[in-house]
Protein backbone atom coordinates (compact mmCIF):
# COMPACT_ATOMS: atom_id res chain seq x y z
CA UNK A 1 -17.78 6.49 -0.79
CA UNK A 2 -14.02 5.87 -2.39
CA UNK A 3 -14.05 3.87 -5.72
CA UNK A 4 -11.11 1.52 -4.43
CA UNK A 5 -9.01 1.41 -1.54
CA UNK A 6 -5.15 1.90 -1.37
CA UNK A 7 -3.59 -0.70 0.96
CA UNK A 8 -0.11 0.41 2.51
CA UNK A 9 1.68 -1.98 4.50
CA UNK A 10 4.92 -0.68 6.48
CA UNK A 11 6.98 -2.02 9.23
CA UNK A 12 7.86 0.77 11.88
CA UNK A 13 11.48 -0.74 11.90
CA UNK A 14 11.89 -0.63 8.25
CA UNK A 15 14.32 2.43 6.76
CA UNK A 16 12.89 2.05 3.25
CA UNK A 17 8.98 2.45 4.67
CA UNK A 18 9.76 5.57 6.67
CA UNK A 19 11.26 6.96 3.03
CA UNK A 20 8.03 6.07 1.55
CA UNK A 21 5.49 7.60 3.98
CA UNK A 22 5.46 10.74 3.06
CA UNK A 23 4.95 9.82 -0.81
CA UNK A 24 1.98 7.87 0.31
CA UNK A 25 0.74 10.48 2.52
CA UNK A 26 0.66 13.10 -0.33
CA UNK A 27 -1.28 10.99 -2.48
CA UNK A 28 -3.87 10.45 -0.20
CA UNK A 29 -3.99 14.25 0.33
CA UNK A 30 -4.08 14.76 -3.29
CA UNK A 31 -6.89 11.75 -3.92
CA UNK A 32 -9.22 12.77 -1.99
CA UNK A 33 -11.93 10.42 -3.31
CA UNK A 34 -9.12 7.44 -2.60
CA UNK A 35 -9.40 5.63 0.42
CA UNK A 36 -5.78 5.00 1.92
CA UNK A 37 -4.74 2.72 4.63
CA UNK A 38 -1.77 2.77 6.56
CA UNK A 39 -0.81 -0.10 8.25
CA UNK A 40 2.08 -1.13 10.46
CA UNK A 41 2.27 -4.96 10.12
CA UNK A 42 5.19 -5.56 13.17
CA UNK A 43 3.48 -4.13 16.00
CA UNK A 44 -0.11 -4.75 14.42
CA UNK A 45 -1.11 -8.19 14.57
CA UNK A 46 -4.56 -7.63 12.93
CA UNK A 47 -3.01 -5.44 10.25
CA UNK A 48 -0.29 -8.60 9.53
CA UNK A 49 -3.19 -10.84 9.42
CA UNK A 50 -4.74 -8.35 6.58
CA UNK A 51 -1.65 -8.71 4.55
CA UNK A 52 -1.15 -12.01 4.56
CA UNK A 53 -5.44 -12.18 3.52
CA UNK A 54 -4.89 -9.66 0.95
CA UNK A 55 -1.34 -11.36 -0.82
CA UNK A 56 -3.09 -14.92 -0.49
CA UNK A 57 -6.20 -13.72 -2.25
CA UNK A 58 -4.02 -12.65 -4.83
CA UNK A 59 -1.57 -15.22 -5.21
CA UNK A 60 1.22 -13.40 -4.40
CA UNK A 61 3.47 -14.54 -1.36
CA UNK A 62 3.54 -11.91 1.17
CA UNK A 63 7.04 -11.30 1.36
CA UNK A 64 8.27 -7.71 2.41
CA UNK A 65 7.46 -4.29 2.85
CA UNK A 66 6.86 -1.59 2.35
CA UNK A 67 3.86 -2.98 -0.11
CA UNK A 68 0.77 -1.27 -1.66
CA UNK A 69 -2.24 -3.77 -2.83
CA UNK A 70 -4.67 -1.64 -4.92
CA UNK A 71 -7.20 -3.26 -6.52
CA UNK A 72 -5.71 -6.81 -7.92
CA UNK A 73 -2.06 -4.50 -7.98
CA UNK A 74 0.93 -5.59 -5.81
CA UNK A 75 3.58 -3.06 -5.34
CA UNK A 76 7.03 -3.39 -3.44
CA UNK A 77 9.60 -1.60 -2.31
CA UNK A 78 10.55 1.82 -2.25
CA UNK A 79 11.90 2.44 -5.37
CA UNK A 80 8.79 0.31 -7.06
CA UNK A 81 5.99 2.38 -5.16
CA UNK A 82 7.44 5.64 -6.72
CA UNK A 83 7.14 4.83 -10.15
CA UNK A 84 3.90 3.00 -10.42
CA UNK A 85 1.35 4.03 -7.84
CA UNK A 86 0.24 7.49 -8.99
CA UNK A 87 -0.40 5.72 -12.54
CA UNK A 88 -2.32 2.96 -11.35
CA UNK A 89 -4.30 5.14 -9.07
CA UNK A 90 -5.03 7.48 -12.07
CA UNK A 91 -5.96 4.28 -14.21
CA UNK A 92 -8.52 2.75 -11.40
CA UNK A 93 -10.12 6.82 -11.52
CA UNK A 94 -10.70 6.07 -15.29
């Protein structure tokens, strides 16, 4: 059973969440004891509903993607996810 769950929201229109798949996708092959989700938000209505649940729970507004929610951590953007994911993930492993 994973200790926390990685939430990654994309849009399959959006040039900055197609640059940060593959990041994503190696850190869920590298935490294996993560659980990762990848969800499209444009196409997925469900999936949109879960990210607006997940930014309202957590006060933030739910603004763009790409976004990661992990734990009570909000991530955006590509050039955000990058720098502060692997850390967080490593801290929540602690």
């Amino acid at each position: 059973m994973p200790k926390f769950i990685v939430y990654f929201f994309y849009n399959d229109n959006c040039p900055h969440c197609h640059k940060i798949i593959p990041f994503i996708k190696s850190l869920k092959r590298k935490y294996t004891s993560v659980e990762f989700k990848i969800l499209e938000v444009h196409y997925n209505k469900n999936n949109m509903k879960l990210f607006n649940l997940l930014n309202k729970k957590l006060g933030k507004p739910a603004t763009m993607v790409p976004e990661v929610i992990v734990g009570t951590h909000v991530i955006i953007g590509s050039d955000e996810i990058p720098i502060k994911l692997e850390n967080i993930i490593k801290g929540l492993m602690k």
